[in-house]
N, C-alpha and C. Protein backbone atom coordinates (compact mmCIF):
# COMPACT_ATOMS: atom_id res chain seq x y z
N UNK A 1 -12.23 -4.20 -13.31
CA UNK A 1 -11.28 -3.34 -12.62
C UNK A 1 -10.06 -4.16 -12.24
N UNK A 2 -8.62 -3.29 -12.69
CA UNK A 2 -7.95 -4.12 -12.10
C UNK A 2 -7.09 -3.79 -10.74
N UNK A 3 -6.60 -4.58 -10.02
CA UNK A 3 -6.35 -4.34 -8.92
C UNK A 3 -4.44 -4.51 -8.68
N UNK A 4 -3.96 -3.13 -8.66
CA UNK A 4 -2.67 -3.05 -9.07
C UNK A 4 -2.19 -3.35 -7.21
N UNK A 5 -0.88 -3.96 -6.75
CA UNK A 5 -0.48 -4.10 -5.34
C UNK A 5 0.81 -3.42 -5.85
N UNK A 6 1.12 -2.23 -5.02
CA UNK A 6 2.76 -2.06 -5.20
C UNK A 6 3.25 -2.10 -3.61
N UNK A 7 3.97 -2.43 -3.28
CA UNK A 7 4.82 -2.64 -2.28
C UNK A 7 6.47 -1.70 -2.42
N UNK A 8 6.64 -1.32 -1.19
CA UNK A 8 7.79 -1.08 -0.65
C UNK A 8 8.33 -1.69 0.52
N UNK A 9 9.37 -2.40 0.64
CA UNK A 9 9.83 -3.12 1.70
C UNK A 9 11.29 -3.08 2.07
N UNK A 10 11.74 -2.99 3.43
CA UNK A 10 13.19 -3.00 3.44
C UNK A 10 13.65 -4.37 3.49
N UNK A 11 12.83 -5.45 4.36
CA UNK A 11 13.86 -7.04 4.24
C UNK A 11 12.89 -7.82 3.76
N UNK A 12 11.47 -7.37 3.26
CA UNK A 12 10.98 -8.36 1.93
C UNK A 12 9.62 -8.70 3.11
N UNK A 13 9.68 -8.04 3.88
CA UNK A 13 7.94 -8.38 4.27
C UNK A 13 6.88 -8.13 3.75
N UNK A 14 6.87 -7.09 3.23
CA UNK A 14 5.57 -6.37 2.47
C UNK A 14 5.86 -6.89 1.02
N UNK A 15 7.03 -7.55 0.50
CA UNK A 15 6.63 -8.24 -0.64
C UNK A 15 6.14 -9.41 -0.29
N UNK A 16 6.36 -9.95 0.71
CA UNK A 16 5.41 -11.67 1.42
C UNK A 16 3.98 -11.03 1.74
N UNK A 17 3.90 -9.70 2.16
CA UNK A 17 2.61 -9.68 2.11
C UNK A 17 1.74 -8.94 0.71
N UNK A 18 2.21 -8.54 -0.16
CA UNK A 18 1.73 -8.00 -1.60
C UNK A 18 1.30 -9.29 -1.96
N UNK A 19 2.45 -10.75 -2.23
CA UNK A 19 1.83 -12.12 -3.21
C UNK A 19 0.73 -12.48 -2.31
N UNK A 20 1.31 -12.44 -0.83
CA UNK A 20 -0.52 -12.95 -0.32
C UNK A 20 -1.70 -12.29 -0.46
N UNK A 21 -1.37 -11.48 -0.50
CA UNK A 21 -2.69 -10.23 -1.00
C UNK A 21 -3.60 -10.91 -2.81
N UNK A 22 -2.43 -10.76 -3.37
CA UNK A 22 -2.66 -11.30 -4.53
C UNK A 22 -3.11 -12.45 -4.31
N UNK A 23 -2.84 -13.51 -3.81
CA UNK A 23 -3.58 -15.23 -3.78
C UNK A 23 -4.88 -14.83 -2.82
N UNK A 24 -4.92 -13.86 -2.55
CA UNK A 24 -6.34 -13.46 -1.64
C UNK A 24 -7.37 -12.99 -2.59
N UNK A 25 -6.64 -12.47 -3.84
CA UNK A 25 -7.93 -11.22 -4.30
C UNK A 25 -7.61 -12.17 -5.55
N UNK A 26 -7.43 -13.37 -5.66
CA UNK A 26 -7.27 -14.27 -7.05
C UNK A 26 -9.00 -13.98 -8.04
N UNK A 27 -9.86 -13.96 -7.22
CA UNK A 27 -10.66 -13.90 -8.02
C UNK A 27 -10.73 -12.12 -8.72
N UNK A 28 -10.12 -11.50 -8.72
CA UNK A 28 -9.53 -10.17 -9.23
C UNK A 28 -8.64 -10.43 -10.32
N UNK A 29 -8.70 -8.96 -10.85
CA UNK A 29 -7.51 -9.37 -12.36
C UNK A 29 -6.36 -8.29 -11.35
N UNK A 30 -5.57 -9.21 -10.83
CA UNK A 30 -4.68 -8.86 -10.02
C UNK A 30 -3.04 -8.43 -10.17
N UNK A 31 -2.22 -7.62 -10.23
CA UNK A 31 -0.84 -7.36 -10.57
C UNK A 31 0.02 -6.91 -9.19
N UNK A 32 1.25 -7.46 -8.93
CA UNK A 32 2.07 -7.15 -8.05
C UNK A 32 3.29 -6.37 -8.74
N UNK A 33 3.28 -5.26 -7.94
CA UNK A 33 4.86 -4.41 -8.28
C UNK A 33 5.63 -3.80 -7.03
N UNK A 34 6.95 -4.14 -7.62
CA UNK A 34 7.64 -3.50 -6.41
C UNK A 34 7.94 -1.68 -6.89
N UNK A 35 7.51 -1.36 -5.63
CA UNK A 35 7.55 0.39 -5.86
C UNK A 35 8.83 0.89 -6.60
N UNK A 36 10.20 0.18 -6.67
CA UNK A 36 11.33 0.39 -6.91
C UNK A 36 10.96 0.42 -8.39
N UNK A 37 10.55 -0.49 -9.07
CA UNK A 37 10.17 -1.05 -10.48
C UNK A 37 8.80 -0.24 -10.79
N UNK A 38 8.10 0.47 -10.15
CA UNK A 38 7.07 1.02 -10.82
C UNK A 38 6.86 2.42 -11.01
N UNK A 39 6.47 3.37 -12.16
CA UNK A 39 6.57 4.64 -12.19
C UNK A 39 5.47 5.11 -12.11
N UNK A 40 5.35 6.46 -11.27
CA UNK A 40 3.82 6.92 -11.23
C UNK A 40 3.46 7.33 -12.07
N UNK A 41 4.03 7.51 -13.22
CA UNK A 41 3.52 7.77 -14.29
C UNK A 41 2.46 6.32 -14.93
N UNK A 42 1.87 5.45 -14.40
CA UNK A 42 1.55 4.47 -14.88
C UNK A 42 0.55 3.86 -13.99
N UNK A 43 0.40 4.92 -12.93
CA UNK A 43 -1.28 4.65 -11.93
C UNK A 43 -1.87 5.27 -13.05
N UNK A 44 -3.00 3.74 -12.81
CA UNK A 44 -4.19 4.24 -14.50
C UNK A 44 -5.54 5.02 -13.07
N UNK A 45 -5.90 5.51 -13.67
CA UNK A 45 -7.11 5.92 -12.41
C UNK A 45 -8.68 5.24 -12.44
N UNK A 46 -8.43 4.36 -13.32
CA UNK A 46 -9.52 3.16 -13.31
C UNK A 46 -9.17 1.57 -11.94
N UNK A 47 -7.59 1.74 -12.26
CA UNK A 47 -7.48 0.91 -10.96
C UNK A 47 -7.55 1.21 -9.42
N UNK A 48 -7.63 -0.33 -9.05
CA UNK A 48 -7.62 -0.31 -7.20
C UNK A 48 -6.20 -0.60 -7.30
N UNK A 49 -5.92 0.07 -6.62
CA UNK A 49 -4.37 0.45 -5.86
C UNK A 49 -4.39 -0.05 -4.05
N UNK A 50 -3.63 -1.27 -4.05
CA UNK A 50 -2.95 -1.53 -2.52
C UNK A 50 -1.74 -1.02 -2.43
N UNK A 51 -1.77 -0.06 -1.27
CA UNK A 51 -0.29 -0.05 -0.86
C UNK A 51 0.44 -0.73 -0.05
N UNK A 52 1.21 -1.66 0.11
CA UNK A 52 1.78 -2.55 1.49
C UNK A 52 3.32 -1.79 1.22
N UNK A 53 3.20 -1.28 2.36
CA UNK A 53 4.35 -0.40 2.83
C UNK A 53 4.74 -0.36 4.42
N UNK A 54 6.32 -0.71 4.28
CA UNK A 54 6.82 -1.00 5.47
C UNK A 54 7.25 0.21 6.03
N UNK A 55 7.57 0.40 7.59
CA UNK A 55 8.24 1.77 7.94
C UNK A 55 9.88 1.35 8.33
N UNK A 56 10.91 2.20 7.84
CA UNK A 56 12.06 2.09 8.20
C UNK A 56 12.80 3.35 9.01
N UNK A 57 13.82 2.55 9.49
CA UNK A 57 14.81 3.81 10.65
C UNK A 57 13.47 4.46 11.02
N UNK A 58 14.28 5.53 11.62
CA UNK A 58 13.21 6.76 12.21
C UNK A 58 11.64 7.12 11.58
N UNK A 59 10.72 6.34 10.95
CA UNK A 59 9.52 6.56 10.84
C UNK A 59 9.61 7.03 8.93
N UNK A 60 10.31 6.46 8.90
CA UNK A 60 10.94 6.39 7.46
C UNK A 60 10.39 5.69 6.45
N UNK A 61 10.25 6.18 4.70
CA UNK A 61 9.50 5.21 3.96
C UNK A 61 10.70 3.86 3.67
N UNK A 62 10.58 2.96 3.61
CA UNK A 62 11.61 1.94 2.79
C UNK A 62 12.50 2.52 1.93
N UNK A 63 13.68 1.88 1.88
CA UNK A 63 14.06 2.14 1.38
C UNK A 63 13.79 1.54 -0.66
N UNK A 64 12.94 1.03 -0.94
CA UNK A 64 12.46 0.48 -1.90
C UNK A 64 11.30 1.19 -2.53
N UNK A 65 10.93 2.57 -1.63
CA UNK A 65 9.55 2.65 -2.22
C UNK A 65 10.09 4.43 -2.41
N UNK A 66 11.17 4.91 -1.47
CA UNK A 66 11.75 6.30 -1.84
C UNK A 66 12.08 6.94 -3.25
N UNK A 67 11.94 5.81 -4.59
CA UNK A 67 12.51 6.82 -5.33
C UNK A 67 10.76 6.49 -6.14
N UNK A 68 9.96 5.95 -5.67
CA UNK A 68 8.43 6.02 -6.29
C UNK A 68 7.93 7.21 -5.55
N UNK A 69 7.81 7.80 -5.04
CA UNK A 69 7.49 9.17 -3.93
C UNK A 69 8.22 9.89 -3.95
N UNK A 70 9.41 10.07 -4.49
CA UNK A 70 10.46 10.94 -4.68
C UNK A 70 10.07 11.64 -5.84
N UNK A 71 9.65 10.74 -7.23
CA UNK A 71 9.45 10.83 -8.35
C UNK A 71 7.88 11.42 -8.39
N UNK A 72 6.60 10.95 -7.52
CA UNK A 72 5.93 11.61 -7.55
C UNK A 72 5.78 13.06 -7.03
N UNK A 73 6.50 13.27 -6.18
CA UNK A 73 6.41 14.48 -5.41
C UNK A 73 6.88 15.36 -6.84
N UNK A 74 7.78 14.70 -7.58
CA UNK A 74 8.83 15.80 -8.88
C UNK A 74 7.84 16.35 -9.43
N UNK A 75 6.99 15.24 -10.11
CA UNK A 75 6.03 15.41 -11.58
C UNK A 75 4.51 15.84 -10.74
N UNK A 76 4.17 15.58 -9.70
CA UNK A 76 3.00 16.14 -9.44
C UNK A 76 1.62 16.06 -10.10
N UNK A 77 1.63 14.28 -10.20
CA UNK A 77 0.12 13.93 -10.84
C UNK A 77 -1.09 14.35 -10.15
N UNK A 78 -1.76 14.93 -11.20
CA UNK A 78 -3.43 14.64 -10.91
C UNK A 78 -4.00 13.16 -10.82
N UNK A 79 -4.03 12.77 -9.25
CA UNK A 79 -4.48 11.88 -9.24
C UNK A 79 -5.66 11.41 -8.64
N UNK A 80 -6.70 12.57 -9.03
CA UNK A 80 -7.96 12.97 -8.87
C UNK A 80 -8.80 12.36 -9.80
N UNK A 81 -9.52 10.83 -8.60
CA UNK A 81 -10.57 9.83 -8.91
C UNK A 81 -9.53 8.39 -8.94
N UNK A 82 -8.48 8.36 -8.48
CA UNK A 82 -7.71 7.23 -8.00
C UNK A 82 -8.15 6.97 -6.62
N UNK A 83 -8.56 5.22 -6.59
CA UNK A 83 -9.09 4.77 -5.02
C UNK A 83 -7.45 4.33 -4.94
N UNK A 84 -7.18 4.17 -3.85
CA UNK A 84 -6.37 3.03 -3.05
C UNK A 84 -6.39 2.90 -1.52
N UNK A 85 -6.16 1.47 -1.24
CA UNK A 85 -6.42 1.44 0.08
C UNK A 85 -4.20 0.68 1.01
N UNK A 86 -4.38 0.84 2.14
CA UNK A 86 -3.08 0.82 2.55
C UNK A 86 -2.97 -0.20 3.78
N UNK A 87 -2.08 -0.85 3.55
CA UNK A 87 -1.86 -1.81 4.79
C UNK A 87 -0.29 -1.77 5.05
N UNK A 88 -0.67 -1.36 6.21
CA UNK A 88 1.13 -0.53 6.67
C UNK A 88 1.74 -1.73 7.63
N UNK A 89 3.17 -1.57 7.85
CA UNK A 89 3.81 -2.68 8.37
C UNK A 89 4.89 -1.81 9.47
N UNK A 90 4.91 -2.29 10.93
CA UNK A 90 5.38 -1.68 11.73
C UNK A 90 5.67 -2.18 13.01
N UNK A 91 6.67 -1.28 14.00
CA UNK A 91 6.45 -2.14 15.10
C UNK A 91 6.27 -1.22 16.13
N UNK A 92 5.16 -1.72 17.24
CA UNK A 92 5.21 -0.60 18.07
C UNK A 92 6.52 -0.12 19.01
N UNK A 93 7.44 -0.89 19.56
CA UNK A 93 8.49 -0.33 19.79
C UNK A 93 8.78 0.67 19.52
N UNK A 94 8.42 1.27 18.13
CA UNK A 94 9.07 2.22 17.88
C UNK A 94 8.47 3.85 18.07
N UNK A 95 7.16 3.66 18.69
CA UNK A 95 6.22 4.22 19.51
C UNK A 95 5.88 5.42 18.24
N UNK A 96 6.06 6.85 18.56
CA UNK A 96 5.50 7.25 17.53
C UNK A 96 5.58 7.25 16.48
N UNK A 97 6.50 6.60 16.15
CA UNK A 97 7.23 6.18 14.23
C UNK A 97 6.46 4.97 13.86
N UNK A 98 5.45 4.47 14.70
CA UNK A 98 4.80 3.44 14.48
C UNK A 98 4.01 2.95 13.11
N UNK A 99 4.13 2.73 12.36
CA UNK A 99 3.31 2.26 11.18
C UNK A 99 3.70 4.04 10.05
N UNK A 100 4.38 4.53 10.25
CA UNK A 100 4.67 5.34 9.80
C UNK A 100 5.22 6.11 8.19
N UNK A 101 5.39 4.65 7.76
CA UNK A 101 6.06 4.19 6.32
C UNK A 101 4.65 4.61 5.82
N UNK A 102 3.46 3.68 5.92
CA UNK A 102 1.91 3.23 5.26
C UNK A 102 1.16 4.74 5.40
N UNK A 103 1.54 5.64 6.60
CA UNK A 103 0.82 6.50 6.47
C UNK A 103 1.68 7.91 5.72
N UNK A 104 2.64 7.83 5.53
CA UNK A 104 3.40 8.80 4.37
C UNK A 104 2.72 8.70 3.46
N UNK A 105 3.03 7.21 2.76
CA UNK A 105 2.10 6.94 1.47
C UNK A 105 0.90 7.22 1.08
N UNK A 106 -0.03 7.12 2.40
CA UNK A 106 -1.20 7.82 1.86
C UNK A 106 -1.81 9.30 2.01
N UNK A 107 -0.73 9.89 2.64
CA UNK A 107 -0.46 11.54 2.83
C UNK A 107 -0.23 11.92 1.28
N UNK A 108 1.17 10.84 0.97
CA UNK A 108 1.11 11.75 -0.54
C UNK A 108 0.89 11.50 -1.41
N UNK A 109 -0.34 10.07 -1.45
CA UNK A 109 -1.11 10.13 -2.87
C UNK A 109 -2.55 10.74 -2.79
N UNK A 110 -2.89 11.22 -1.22
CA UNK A 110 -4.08 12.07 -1.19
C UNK A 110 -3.90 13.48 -1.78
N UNK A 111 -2.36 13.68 -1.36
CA UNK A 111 -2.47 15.31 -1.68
C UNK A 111 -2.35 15.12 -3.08
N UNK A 112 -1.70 14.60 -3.87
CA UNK A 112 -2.10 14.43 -5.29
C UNK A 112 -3.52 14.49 -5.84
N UNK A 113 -4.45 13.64 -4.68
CA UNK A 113 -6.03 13.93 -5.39
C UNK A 113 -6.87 12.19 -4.82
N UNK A 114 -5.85 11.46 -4.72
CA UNK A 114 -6.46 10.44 -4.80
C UNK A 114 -7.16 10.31 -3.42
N UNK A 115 -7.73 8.94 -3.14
CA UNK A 115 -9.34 8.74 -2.61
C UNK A 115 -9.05 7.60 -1.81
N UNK A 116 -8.25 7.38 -0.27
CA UNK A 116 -7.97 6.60 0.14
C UNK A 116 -9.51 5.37 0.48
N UNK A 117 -9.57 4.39 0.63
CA UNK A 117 -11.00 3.84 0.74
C UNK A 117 -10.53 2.59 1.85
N UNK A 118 -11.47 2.15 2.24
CA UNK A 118 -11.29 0.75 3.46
C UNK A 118 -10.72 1.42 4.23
N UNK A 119 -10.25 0.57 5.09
CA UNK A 119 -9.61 0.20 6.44
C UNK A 119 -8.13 0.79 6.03
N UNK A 120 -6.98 1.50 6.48
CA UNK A 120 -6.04 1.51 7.03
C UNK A 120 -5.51 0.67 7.59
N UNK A 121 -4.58 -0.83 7.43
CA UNK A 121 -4.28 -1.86 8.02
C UNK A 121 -3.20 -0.95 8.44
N UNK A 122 -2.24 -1.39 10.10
CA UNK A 122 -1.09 -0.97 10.60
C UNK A 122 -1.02 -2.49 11.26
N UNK A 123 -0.03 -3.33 10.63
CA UNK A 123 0.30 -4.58 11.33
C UNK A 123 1.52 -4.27 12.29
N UNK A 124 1.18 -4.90 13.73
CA UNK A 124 2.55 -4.58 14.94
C UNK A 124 2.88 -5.25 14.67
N UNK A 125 4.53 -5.38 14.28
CA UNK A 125 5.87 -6.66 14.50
C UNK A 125 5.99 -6.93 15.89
N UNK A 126 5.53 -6.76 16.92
CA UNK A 126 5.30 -6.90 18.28
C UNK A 126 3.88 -7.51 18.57
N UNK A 127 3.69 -7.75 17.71
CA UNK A 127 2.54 -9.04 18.38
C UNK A 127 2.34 -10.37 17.88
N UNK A 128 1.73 -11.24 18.09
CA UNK A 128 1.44 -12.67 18.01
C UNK A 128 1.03 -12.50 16.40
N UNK A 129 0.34 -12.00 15.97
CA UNK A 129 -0.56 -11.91 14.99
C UNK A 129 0.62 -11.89 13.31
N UNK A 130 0.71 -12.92 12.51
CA UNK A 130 1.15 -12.93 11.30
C UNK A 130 0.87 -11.69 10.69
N UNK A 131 1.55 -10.81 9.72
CA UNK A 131 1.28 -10.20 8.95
C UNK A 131 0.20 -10.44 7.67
N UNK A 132 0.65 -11.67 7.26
CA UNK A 132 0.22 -12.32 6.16
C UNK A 132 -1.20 -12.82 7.08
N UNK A 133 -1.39 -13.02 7.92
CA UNK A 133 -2.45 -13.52 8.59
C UNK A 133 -3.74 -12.43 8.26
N UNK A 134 -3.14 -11.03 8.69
CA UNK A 134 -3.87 -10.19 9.44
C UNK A 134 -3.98 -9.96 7.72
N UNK A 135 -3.07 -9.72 6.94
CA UNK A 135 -3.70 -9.24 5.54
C UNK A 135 -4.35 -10.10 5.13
N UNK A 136 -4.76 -11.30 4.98
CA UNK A 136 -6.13 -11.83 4.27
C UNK A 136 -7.50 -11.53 5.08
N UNK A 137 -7.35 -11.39 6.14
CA UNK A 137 -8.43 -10.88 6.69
C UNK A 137 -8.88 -9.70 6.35
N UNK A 138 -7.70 -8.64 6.64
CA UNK A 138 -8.11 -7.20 6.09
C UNK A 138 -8.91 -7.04 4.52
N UNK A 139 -8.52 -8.35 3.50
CA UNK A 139 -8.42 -8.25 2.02
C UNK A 139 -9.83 -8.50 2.14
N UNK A 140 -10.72 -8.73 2.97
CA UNK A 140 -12.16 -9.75 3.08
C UNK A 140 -12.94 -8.54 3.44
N UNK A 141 -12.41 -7.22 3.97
CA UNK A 141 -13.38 -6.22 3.82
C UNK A 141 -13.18 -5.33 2.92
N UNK A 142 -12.28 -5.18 2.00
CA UNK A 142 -11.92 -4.07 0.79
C UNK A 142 -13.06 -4.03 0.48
N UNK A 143 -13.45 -2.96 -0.49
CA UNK A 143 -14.70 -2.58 -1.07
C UNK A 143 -14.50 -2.64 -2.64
N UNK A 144 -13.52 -3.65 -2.87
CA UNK A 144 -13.35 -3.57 -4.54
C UNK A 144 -14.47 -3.64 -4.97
N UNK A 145 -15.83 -4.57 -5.04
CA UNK A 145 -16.42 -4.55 -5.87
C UNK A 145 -17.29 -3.75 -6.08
N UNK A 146 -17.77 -3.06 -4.53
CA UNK A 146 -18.71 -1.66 -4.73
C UNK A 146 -17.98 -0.54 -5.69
N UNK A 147 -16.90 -0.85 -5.71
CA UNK A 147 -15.95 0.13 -6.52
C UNK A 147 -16.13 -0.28 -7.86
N UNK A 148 -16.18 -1.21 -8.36
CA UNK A 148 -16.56 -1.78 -9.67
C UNK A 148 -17.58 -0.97 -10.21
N UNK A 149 -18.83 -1.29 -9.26
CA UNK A 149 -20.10 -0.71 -9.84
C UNK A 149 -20.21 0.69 -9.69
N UNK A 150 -19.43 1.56 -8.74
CA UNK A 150 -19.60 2.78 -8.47
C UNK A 150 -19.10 3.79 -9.95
């Protein structure tokens, strides 16, 4: 199985956290894309799908990941028996817009069909805690490989 990371980011955090993801899941046949560069026409539904997605302005997707969700919303894949799991990037400051980017994303690849799995990561930019920190930890409970055999 391979394990596709697409990222959306406005000043390049969630691409610092997509390559660490990737040097995390090295023992995976692993690929990084930026959402800008990738078409949904090209989620295979054999892969694990990470989303690392940042929230911008008002509870907003990136501006990097708007025309990948723009484009899916157009064409309207069946993406029924696609896993992916999401690690959102946010700050609480911004109180209910909080992590708000990560959970769009998985609003609208569920309603497509797909099969969110793991943990929901929401990293605060208001706390002590690295992003990149908190995602290798999160990467240590994914369920890729039960997914393998399933």
């Amino acid at each position: 199985m391979r394990v596709i990371i697409l990222f959306g980011s406005e000043i390049g955090t969630g691409e610092a956290v997509a390559d660490h993801l990737a040097d995390e899941l090295r023992a995976h046949d692993v690929s990084v894309y930026d959402m800008m560069d990738f078409d949904p026409g090209d989620l295979e539904l054999g892969d694990f799908h990470i989303i690392v997605c940042s929230t911008y302005g008002d509870g907003d997707l990136p501006t990097g990941a708007e025309p990948f969700f723009e484009q899916l919303d157009a064409t309207r894949p069946d993406l029924t028996g696609l896993r992916f799991a999401v690690f959102g990037l946010g700050d609480s400051v911004y109180g209910d817009t909080f992590n708000r980017g990560g959970e769009i994303a998985a609003e609208k690849l569920a309603a497509r069909g797909a099969v969110q799995v793991g943990e929901h990561a929401r990293h605060d930019a208001s706390t002590e805690i690295k992003a990149k920190d908190m995602a290798a930890e999160w990467a240590t409970r994914l369920p890729i490989d039960s997914l393998v055999n399933a």
